[in-house]
N, C-alpha and C. Protein backbone atom coordinates (compact mmCIF):
# COMPACT_ATOMS: atom_id res chain seq x y z
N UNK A 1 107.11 98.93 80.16
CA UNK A 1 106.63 100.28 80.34
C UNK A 1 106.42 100.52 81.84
N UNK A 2 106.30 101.72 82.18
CA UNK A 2 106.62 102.03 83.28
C UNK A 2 105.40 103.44 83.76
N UNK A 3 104.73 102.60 85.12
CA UNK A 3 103.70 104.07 85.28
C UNK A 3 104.28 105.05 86.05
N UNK A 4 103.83 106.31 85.74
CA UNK A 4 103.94 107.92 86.02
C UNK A 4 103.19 108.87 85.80
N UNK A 5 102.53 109.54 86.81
CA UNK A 5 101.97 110.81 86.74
C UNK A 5 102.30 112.00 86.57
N UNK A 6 100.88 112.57 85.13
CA UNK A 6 101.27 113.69 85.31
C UNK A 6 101.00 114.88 86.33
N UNK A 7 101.57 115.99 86.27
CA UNK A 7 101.69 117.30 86.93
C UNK A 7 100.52 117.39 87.34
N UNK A 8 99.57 116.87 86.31
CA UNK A 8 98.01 117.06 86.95
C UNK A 8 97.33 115.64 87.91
N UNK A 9 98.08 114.83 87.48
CA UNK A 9 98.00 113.99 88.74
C UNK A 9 97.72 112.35 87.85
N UNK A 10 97.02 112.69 86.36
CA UNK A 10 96.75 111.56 85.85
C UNK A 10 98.36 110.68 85.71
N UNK A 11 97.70 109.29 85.35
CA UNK A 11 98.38 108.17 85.29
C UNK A 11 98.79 107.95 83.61
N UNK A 12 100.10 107.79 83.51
CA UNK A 12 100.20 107.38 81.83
C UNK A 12 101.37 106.21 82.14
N UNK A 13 101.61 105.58 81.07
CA UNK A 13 102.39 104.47 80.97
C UNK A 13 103.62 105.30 80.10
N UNK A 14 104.94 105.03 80.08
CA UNK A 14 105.79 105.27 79.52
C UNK A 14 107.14 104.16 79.49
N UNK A 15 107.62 104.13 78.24
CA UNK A 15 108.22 103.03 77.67
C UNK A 15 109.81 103.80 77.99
N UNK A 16 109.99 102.87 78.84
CA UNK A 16 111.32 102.91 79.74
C UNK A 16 112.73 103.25 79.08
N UNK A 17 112.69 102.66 77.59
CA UNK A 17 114.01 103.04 76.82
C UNK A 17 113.94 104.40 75.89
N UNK A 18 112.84 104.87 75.81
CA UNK A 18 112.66 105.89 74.94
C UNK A 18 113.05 107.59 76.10
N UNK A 19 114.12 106.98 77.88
CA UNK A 19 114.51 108.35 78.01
C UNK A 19 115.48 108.54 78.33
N UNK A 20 116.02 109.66 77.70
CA UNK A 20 117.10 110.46 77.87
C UNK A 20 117.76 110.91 79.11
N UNK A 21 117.14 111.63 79.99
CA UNK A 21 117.42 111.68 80.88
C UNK A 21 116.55 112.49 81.48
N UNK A 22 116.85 112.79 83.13
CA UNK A 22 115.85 113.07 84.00
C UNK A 22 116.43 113.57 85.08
N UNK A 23 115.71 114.84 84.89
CA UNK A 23 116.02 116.03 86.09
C UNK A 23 115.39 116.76 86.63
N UNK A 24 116.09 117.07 88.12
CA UNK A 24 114.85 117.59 89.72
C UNK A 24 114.96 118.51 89.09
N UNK A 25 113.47 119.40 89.54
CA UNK A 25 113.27 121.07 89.04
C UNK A 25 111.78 120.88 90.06
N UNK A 26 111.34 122.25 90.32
CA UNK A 26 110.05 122.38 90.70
C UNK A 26 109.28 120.54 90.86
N UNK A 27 109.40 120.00 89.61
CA UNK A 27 108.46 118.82 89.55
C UNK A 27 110.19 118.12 88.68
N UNK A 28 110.02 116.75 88.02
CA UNK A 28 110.66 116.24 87.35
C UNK A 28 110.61 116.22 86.04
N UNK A 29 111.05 116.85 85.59
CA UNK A 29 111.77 116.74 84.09
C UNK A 29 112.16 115.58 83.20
N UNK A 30 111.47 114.89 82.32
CA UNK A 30 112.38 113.59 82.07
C UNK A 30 112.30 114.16 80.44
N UNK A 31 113.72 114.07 79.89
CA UNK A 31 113.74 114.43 78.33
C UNK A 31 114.38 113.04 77.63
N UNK A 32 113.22 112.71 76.66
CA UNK A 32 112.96 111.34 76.14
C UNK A 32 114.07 111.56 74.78
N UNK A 33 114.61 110.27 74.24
CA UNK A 33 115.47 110.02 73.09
C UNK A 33 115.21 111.17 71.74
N UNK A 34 114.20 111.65 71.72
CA UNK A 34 113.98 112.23 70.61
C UNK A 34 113.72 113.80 70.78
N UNK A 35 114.69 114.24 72.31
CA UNK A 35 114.26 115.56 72.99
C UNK A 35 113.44 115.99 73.08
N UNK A 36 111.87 115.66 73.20
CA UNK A 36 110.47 116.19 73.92
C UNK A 36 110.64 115.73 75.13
N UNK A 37 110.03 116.64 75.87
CA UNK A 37 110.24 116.27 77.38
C UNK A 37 108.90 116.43 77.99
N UNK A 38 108.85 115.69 79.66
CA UNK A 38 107.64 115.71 79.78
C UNK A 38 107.41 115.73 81.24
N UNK A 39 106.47 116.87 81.99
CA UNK A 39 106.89 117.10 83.51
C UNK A 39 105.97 115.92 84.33
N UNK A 40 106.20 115.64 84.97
CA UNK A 40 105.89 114.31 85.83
C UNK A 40 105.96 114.48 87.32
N UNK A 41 105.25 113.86 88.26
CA UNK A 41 104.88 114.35 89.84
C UNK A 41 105.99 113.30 90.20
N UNK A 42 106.74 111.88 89.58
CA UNK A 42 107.54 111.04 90.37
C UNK A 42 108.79 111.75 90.50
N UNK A 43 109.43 111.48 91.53
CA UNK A 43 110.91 112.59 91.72
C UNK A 43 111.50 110.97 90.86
N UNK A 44 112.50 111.68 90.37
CA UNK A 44 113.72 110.74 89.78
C UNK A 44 114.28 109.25 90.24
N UNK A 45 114.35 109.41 92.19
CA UNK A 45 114.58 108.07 92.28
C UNK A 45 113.30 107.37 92.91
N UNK A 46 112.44 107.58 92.43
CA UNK A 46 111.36 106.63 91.82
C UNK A 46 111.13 106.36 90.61
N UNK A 47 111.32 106.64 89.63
CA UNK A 47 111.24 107.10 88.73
C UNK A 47 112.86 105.91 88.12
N UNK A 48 113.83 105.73 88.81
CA UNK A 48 115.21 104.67 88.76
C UNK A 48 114.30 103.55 88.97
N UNK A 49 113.91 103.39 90.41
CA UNK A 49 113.39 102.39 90.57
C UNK A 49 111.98 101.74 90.06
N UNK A 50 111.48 102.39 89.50
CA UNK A 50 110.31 101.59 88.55
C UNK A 50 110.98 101.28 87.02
N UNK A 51 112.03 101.64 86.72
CA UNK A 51 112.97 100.95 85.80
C UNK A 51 113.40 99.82 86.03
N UNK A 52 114.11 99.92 86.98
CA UNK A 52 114.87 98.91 87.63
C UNK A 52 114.36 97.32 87.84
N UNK A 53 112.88 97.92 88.53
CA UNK A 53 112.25 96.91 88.83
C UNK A 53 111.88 96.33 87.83
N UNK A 54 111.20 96.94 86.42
CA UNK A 54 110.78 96.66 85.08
C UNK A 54 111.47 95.48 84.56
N UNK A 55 112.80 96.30 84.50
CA UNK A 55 113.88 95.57 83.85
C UNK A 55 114.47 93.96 84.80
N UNK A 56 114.13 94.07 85.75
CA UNK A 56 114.22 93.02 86.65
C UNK A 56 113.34 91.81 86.36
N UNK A 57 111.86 92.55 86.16
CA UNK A 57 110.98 91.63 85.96
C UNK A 57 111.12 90.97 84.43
N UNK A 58 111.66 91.54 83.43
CA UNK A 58 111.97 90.83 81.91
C UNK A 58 112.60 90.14 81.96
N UNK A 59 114.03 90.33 83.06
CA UNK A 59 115.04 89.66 82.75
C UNK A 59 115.09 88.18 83.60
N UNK A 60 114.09 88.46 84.22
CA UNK A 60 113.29 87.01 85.48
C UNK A 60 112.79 86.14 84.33
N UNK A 61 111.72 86.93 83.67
CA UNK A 61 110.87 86.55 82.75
C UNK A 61 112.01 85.69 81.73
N UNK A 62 112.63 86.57 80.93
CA UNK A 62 113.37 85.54 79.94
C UNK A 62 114.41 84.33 80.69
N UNK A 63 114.88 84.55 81.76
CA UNK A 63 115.58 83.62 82.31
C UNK A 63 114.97 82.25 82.43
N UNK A 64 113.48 82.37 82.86
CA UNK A 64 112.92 81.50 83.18
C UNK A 64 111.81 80.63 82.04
N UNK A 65 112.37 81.52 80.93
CA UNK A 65 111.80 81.07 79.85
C UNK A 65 112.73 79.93 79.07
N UNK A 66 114.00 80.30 79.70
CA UNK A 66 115.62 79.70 78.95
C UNK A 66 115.68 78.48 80.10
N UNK A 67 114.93 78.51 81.40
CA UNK A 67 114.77 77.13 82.03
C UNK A 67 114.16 76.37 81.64
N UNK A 68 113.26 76.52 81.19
CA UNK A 68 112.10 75.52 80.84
C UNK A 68 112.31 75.19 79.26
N UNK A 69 113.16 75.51 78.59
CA UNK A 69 113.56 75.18 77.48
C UNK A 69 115.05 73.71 77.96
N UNK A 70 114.89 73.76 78.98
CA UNK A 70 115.90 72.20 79.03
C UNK A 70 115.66 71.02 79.79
């Protein structure tokens, strides 16, 4: 999961595979798998890169879980 603020400034967690996609407007737009969408203060490529990084850190995580298994 991945943190992002809302429009009003609070902090929520959001689960990285549940979006659709994500677009600049006034604020950012991100419309999640099940088309509700939800406006957010991170512009988009922050918003890449706290994915990115997410997904970086699991895939560290399981790698190093598949080391220590030999």
């Amino acid at each position: 999961m991945i943190p992002l603020r809302t429009v009003s400034g609070k902090e929520f967690y959001l689960n990285n595979d549940c979006i659709l996609k994500i677009e600049r407007d006034f604020d950012t737009l991100i419309t999640l798998v099940d088309h509700k969408t939800l406006r957010v203060m991170d512009t988009p490529e922050e918003i890449a890169e706290k994915v990115l990084q997410f997904k970086k850190e699991i895939y560290k995580s399981s790698i190093g879980g598949l080391k220590n298994e030999t």
